[in-house]
Protein backbone atom coordinates (compact mmCIF):
# COMPACT_ATOMS: atom_id res chain seq x y z
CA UNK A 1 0.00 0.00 0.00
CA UNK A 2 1.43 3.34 -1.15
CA UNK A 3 0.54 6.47 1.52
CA UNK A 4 0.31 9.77 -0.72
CA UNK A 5 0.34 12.96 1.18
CA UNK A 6 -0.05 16.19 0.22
CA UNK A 7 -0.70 19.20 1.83
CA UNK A 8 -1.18 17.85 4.84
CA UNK A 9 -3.76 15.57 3.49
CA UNK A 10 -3.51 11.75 2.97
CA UNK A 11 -4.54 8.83 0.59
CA UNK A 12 -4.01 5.35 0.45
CA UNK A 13 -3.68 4.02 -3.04
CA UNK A 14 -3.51 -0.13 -4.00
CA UNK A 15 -4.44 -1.28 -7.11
CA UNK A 16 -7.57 -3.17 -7.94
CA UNK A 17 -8.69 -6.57 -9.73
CA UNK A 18 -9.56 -4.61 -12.95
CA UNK A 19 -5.60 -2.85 -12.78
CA UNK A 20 -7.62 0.15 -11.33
CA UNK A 21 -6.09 2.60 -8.55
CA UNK A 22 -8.02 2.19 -5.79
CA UNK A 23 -7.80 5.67 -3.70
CA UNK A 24 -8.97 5.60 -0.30
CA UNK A 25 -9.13 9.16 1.40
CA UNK A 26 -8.21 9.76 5.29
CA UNK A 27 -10.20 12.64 5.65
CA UNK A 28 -13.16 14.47 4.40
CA UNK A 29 -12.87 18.76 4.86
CA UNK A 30 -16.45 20.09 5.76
CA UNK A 31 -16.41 23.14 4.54
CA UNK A 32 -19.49 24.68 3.66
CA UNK A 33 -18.84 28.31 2.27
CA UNK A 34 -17.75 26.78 -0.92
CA UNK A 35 -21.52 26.00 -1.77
CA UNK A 36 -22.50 27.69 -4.59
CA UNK A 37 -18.69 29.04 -5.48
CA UNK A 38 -16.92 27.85 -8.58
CA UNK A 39 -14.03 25.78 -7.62
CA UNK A 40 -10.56 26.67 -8.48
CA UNK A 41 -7.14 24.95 -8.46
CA UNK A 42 -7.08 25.61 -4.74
CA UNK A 43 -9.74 22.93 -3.93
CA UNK A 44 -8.31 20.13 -5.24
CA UNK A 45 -4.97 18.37 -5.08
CA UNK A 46 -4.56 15.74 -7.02
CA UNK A 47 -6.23 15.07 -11.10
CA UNK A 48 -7.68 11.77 -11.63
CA UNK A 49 -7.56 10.88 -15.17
CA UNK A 50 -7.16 7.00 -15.29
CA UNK A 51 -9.55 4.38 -14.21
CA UNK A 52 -9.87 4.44 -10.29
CA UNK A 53 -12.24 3.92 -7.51
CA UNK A 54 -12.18 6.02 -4.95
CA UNK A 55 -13.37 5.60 -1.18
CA UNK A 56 -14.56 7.93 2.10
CA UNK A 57 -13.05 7.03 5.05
CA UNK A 58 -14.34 4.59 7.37
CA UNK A 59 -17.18 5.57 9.42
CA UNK A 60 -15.92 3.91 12.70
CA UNK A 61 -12.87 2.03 13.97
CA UNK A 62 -12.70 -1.51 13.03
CA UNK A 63 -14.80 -0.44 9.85
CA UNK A 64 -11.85 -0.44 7.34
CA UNK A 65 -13.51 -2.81 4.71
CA UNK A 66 -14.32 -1.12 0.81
CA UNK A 67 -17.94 -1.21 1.10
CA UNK A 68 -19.94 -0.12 -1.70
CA UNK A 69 -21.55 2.30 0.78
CA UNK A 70 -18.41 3.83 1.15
CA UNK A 71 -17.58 4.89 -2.75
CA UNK A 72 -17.62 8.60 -3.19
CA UNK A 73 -16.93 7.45 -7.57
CA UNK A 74 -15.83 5.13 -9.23
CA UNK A 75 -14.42 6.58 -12.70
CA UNK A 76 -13.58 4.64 -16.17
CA UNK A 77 -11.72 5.96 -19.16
CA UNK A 78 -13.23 5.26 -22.80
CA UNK A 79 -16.47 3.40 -21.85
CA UNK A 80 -18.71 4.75 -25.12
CA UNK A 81 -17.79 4.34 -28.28
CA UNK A 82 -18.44 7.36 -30.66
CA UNK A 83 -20.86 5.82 -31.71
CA UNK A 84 -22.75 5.34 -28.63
CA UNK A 85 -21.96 9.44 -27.73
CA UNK A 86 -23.43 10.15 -31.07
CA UNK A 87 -26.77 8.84 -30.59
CA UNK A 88 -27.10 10.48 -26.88
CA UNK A 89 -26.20 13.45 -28.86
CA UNK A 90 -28.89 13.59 -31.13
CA UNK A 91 -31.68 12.04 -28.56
CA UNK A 92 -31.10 14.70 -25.94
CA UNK A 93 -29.08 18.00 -27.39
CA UNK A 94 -32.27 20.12 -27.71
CA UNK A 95 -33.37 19.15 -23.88
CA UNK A 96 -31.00 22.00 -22.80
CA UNK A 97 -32.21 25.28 -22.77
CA UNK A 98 -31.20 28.65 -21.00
CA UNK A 99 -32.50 27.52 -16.96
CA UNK A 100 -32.63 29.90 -13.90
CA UNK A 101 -33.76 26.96 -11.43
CA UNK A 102 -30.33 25.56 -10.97
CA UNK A 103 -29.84 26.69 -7.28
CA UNK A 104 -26.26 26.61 -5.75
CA UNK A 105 -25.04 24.77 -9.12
CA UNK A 106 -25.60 27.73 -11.11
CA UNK A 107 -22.93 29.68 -9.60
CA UNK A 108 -22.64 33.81 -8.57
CA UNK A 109 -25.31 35.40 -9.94
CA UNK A 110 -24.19 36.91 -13.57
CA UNK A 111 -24.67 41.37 -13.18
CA UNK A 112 -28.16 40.71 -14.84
CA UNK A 113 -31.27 38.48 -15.56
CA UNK A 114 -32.04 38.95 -19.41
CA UNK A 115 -32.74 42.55 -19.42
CA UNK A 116 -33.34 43.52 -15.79
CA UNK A 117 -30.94 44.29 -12.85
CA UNK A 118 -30.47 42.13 -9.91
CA UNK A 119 -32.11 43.93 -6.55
CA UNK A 120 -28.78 44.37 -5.19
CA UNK A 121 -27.91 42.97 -1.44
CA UNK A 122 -27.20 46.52 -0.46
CA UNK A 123 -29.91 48.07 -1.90
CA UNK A 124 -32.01 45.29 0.16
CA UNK A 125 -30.09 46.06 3.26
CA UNK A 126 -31.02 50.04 2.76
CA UNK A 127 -34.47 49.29 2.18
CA UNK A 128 -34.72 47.40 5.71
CA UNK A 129 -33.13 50.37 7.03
CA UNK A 130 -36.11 52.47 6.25
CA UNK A 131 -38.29 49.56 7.07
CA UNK A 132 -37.06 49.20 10.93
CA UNK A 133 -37.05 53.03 11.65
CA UNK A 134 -33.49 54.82 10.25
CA UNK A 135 -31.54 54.09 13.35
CA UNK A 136 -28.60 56.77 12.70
CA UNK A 137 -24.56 55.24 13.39
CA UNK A 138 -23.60 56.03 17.29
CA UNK A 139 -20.43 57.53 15.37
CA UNK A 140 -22.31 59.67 13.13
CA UNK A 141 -21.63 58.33 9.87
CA UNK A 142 -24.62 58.27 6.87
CA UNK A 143 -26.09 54.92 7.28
CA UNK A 144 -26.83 54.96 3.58
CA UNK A 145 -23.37 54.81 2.98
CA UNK A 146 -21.93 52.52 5.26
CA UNK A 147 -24.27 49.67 3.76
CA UNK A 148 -23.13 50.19 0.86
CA UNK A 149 -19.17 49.58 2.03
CA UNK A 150 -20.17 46.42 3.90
CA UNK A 151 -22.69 44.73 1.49
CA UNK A 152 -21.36 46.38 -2.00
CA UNK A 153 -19.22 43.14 -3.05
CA UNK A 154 -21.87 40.51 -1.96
CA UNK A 155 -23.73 38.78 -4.71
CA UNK A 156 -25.52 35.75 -3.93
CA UNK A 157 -26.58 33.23 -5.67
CA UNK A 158 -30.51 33.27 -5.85
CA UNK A 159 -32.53 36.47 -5.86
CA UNK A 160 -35.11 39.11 -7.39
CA UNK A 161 -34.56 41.71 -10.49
CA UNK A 162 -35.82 45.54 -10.65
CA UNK A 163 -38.82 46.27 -13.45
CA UNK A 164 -37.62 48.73 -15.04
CA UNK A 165 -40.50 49.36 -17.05
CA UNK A 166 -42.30 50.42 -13.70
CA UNK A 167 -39.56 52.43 -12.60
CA UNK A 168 -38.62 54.27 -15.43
CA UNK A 169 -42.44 55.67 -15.24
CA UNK A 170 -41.67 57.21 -12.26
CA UNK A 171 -38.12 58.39 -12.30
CA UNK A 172 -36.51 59.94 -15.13
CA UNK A 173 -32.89 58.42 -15.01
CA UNK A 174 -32.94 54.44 -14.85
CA UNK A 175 -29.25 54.83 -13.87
CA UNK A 176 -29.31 56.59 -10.88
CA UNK A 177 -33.08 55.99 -9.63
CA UNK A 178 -32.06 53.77 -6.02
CA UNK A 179 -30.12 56.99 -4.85
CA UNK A 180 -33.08 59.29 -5.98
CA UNK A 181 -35.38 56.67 -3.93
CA UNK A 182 -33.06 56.70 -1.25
CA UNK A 183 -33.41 60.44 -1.59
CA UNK A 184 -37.39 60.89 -1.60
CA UNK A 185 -37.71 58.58 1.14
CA UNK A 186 -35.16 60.75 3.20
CA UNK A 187 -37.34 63.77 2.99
CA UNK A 188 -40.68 61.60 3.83
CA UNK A 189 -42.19 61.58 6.61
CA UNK A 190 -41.43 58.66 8.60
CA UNK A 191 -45.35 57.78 8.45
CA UNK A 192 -45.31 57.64 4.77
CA UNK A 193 -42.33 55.39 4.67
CA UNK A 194 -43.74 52.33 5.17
CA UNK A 195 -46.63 52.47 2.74
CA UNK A 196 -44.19 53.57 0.26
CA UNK A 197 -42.11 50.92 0.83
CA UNK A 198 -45.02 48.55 0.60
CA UNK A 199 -45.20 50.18 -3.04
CA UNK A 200 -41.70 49.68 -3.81
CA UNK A 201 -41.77 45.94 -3.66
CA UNK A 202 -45.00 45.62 -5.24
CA UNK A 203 -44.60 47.01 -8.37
CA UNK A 204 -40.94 47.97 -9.01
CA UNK A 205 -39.35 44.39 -7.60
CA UNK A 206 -40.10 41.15 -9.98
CA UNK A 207 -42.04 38.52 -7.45
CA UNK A 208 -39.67 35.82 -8.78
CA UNK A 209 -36.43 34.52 -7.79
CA UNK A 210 -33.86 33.70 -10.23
CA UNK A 211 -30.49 32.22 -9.92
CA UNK A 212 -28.10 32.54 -13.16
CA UNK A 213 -28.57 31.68 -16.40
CA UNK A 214 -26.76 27.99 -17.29
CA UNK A 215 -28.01 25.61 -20.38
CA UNK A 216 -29.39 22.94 -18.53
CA UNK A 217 -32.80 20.83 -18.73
CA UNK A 218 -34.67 17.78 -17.91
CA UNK A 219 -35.76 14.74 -20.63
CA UNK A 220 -37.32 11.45 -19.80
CA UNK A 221 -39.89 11.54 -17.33
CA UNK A 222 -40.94 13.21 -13.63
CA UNK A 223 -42.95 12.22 -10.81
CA UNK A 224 -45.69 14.60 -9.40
CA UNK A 225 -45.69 17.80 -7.65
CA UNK A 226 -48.15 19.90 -6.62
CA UNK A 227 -49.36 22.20 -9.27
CA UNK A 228 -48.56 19.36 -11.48
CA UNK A 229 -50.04 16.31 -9.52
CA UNK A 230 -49.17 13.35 -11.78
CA UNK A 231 -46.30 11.68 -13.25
CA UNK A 232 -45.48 12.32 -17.06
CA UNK A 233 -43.21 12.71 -19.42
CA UNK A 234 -40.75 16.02 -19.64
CA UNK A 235 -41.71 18.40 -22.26
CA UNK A 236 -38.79 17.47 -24.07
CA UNK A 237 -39.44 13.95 -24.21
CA UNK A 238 -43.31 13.85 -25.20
CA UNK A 239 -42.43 16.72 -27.64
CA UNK A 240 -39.23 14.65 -29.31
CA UNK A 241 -40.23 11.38 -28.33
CA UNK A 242 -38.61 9.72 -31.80
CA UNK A 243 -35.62 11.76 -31.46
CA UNK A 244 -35.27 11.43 -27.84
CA UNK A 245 -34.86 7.34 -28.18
CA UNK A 246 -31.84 7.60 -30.10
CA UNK A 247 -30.51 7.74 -26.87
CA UNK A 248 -31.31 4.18 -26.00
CA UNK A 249 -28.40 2.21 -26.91
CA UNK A 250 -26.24 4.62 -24.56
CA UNK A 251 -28.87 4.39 -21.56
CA UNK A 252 -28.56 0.88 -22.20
CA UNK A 253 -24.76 0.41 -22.12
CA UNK A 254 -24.72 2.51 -19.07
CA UNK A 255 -27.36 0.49 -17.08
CA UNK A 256 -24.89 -2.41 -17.61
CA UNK A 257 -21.63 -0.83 -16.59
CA UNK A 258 -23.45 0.18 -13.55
CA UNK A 259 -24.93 -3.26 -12.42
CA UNK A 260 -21.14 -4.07 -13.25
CA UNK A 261 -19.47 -1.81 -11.31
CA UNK A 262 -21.98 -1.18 -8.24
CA UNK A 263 -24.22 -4.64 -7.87
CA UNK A 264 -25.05 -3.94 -4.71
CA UNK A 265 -26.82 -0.32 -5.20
CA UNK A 266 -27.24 -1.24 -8.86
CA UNK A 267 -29.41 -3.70 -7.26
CA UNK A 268 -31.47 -1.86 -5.14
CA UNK A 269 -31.93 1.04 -7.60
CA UNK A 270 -33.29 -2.15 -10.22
CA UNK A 271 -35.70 -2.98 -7.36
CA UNK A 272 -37.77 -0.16 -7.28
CA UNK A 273 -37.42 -0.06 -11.14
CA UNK A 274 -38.93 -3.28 -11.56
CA UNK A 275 -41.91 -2.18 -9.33
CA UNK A 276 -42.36 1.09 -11.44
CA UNK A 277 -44.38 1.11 -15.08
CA UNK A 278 -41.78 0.04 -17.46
CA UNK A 279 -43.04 3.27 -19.44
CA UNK A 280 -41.80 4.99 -16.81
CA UNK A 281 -38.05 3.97 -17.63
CA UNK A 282 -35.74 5.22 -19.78
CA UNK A 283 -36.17 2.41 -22.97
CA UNK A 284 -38.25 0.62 -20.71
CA UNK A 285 -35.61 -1.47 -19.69
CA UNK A 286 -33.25 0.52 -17.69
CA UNK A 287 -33.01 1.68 -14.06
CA UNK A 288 -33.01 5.58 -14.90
CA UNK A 289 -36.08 7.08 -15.04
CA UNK A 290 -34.64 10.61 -15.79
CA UNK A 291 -31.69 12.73 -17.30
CA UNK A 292 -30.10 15.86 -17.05
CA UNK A 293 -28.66 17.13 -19.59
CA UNK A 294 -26.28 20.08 -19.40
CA UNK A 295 -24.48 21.95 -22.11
CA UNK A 296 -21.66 24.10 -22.96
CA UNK A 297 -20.48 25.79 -26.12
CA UNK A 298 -18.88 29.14 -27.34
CA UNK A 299 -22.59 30.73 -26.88
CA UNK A 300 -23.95 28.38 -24.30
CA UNK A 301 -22.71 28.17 -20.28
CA UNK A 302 -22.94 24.85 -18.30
CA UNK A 303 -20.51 24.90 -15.92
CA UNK A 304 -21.76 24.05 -12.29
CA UNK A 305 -20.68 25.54 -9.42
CA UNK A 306 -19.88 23.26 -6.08
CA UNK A 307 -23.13 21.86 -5.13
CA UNK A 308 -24.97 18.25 -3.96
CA UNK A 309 -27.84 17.49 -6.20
CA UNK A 310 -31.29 16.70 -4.54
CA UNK A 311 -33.97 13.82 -6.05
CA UNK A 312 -31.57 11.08 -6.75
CA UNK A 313 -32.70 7.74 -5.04
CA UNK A 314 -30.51 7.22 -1.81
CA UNK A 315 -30.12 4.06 -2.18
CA UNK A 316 -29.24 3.92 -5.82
CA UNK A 317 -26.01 6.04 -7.66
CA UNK A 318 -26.09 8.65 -9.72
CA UNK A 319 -24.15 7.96 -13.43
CA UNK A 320 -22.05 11.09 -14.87
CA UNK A 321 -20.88 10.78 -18.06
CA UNK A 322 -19.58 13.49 -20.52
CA UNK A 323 -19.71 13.26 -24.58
CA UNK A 324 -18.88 15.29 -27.62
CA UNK A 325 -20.32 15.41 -31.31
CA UNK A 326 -16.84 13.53 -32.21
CA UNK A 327 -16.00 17.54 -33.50
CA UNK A 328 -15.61 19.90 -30.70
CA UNK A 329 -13.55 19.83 -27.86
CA UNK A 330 -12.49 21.72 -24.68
CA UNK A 331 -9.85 22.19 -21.81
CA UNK A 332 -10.73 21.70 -18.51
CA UNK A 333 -13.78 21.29 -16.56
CA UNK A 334 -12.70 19.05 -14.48
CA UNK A 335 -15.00 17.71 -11.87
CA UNK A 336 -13.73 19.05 -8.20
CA UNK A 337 -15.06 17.12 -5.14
CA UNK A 338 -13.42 19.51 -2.40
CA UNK A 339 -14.38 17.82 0.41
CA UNK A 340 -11.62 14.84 -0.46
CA UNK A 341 -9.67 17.44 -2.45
CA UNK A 342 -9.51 15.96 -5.54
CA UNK A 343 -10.18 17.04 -9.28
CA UNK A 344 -11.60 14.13 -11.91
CA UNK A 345 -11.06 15.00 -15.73
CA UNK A 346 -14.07 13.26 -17.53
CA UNK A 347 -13.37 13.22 -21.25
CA UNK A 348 -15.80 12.36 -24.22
CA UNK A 349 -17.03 8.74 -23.83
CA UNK A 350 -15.70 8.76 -20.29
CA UNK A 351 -17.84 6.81 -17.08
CA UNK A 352 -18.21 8.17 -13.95
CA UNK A 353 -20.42 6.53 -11.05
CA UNK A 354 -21.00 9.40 -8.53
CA UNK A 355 -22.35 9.55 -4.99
CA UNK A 356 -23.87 13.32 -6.17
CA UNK A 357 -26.05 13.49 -3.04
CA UNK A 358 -23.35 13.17 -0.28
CA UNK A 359 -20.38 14.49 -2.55
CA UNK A 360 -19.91 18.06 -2.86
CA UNK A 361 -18.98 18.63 -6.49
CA UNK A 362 -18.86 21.13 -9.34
CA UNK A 363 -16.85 22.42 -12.53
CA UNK A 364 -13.45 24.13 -13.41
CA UNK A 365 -13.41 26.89 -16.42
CA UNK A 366 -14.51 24.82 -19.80
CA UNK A 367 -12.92 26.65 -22.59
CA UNK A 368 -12.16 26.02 -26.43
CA UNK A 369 -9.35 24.99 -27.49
CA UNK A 370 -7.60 26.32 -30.60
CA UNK A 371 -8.70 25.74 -33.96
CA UNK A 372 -11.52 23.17 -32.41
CA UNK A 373 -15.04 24.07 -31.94
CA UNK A 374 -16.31 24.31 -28.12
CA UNK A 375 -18.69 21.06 -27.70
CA UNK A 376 -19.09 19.67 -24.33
CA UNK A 377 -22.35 17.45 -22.94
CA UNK A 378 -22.49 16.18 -19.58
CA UNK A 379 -25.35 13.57 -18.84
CA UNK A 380 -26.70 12.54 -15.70
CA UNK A 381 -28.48 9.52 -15.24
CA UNK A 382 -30.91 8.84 -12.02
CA UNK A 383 -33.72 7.10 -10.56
CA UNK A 384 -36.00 9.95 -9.14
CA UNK A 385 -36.81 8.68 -5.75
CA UNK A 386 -40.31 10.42 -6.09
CA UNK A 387 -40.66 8.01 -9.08
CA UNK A 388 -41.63 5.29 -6.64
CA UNK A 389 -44.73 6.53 -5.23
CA UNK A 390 -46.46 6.56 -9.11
CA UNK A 391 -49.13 4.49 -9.99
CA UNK A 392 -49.52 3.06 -13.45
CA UNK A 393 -48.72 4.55 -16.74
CA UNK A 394 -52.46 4.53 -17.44
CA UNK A 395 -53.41 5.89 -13.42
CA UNK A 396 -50.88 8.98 -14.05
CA UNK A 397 -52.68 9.91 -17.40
CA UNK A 398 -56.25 9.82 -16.25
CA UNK A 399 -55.39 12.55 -12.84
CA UNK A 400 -53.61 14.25 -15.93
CA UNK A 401 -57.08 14.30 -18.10
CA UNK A 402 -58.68 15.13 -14.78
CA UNK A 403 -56.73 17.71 -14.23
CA UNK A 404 -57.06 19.14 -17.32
CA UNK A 405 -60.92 18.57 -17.71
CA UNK A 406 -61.52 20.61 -14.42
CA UNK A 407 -59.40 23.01 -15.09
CA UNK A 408 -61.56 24.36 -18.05
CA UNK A 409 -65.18 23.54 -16.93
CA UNK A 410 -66.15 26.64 -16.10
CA UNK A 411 -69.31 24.96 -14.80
CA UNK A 412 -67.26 23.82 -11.85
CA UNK A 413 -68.48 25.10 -8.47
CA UNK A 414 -64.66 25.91 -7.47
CA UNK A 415 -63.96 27.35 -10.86
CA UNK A 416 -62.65 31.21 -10.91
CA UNK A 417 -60.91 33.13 -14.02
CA UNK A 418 -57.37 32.21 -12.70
CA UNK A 419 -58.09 28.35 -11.29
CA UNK A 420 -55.71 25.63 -12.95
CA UNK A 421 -58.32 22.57 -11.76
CA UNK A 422 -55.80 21.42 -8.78
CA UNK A 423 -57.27 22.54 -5.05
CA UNK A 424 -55.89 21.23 -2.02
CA UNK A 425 -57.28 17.67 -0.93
CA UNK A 426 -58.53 16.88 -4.80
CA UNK A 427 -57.72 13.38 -4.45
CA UNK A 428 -59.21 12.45 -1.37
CA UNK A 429 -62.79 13.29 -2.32
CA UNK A 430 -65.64 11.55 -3.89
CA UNK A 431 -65.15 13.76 -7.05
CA UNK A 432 -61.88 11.99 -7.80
CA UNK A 433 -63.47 8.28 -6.35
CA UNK A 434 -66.13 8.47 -8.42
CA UNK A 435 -64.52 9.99 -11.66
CA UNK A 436 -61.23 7.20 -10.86
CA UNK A 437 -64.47 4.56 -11.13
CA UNK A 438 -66.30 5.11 -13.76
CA UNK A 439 -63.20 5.86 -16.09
CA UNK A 440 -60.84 2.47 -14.50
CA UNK A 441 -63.06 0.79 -12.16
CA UNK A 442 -63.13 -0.29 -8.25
CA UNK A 443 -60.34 -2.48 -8.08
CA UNK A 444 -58.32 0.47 -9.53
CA UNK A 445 -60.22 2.63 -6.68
CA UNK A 446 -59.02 0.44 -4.35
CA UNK A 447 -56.04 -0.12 -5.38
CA UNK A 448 -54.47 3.20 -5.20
CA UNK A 449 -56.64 4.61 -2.13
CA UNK A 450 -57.11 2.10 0.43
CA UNK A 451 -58.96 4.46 2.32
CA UNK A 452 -61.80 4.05 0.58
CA UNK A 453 -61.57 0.31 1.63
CA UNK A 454 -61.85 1.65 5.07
CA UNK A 455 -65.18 3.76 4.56
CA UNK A 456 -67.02 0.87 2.47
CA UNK A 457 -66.39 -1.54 5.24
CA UNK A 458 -67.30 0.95 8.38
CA UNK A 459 -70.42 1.22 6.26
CA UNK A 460 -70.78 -2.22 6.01
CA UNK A 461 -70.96 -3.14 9.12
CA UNK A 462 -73.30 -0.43 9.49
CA UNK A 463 -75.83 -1.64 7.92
């Protein structure tokens, strides 16, 4: 065994049945202010570019054995042919579009959202200010002012944008209208504040939150939530659905290096596959249910900042893999994992088995290199853990024709001009019961809510 230390930080490395390095880190660094940052060379120590599985330390003393639970990746060189890459390529290029949902992956916010200026953490801080009564400095100093020298640099990663359409209605100069704000509110008096205040945030300060702009997006197919309370396919997928199985062969190939590599959570990632509707699955034979699909090029940004992802199955693995169009290229964007300080650099056609959820992880600077075209898709691969609490194919439709059915009777007795046919407690009432009935029958009643079961026999016993 071969002890590499660095930094102050150790590894053991052997070298496994399959002539892979087998890393095993003695340490993890918790170190949370590196959420949502973009990771530099000062994050990572070591670059992992061959085949290698890699380990956390052991939990406990006396638990030193390579457990499966224990894999932060596992990582193999040249696993897709070109082939194989080009067919992911066409089935899922068009699933990534411009996305402001990303979270901590996007990254510091970019200086605006399309055309609209991010409400600024200073200008927020000032705006309290007025809100908690203008409490002047004990050292005399403009409170205006020194808000602006502690908060000017911050820029966080999620927040709201100015409409300047509003403002520019009411103040004549777009560039300077916070001071002149700051300025009207100063000569106010302090009872008028607050309502104007109120004003301020109502119609000059977007009611959304947006995070920046990264090409990212979603195909295969998504469990419920609540404004959309069935499973279904993403857009993507039910739009493209012929283009979007040219993908197959590489889903395919990757639910086999998986089993391969992991049997253990392979396994228990296949068991809740094989109790979900097949049409559920990616080709209906695999254990992934859903992609993400991310993409960078000269005129598109996909680079992640450090980050866990959410909505993987626990007990399953997320699959990372990276391809090209066989024509463009890049340097770096290497996958960092900070917490065990090292760097992974996934090239086209490259595998990488990832605990996402527990590893901290996100991107170096992608950039073109000379004379080659900028092409660089990374795929993720999961089971949706949500996935598992679908009924049928044929169960998800019909709430999604029910849905959409109430949602336009205007003869409803909850309907109103904005309603979108989805109240709270829709599908515990005898609306749903009887519609679920007459369209699929009692067994399929029953099936899916037991609680009717319950009612039927109180009454029985009734009578």
């Amino acid at each position: 065994m071969e002890v590499i230390e660095i930094g102050g930080y150790k590894w053991t490395k052997t070298i496994g049945d399959e002539g892979q390095d087998v890393l095993v880190a003695q340490f993890v660094v918790e170190d949370t202010k590196v959420l949502g940052e973009f990771p530099s060379e000062e994050l990572y120590d070591m670059v992992i570019d061959r085949d290698t599985d890699f380990y956390l330390p052991p939990a406990g003393i006396g638990e030193d054995k390579l457990t499966e639970d224990r894999v932060a990746f596992k990582f193999r060189k040249g696993t897709f042919t070109q082939a194989e890459q080009d067919g992911a390529y066409s089935g899922l290029f068009d699933a990534a579009a411009p996305s402001d949902n990303r979270g901590l992956a996007a990254g510091p916010r970019a200086e605006k959202h399309a055309n609209r200026d991010w409400v600024q953490v200073a200008q927020l801080q000032i705006l309290k200010w007025f809100e908690e009564g203008q409490q002047p400095n004990l050292d005399g100093t403009d409170p205006v002012e020194d808000i602006k020298q502690r908060y000017g640099g911050v820029t966080p990663n999620r927040g709201s944008a100015w409409i300047r359409m509003a403002i520019e209605k009411e103040y004549e100069d777009y560039s300077t209208f916070f001071d002149d704000m700051v300025d009207k509110m100063r000569s106010m008096p302090t009872s008028e504040i607050q309502d104007y205040l109120k004003y301020i945030r109502k119609e000059f300060i977007s009611d959304a939150s947006y995070a920046s702009l990264v090409w990212s997006g979603i195909a295969g197919f998504y469990d419920r939530y609540p404004r959309i309370p069935f499973g279904r396919p993403t857009a993507y997928t039910e739009n493209n659905l012929e283009k979007f199985e040219k993908c197959y062969p590489f889903a395919r190939k990757l639910d086999s290096e998986f089993a391969r590599l992991m049997p253990l959570r392979y396994a228990a990632q296949k068991k809740l596959a094989d109790n979900t509707d097949q049409k559920f699955l990616i080709g209906e034979d695999t254990v992934f249910t859903t992609i993400t699909v991310n993409t960078t090029m000269e005129d598109r940004n996909a680079r992640m900042a450090c980050h866990r992802d959410a909505g993987s199955l626990n007990e399953g693995f997320s699959n990372l893999t990276v391809i090209s169009d066989g024509k463009g290229d890049w340097e770096g964007g290497y996958l960092v994992t900070p917490e065990v300080r090292v760097a992974i650099n996934v090239r086209p056609g490259d595998l990488l088995l990832v605990d996402n959820m527990k590893i901290v992880h996100g991107n170096t600077p992608i950039e073109k290199k000379d004379g080659v075209d900028l092409m660089r898709m990374s795929l993720i691969f999961y089971y949706r853990e949500n996935m598992k609490n679908l009924g049928s194919w044929d169960y998800e439709a019909l709430r999604r024709t029910y849905v959409k059915e109430r949602s336009v009777n205007k003869e409803h007795p909850l309907w109103w001009s904005r309603w979108n046919g989805v109240p709270p407690s829709m599908w515990s009432d005898n609306e749903w019961y009887d519609y679920l009935t007459d369209k699929m029958g009692i067994e399929t009643l029953h099936k899916y809510h037991p609680e009717t079961l319950e009612v039927s026999g109180s009454l029985d016993d009734f009578f």
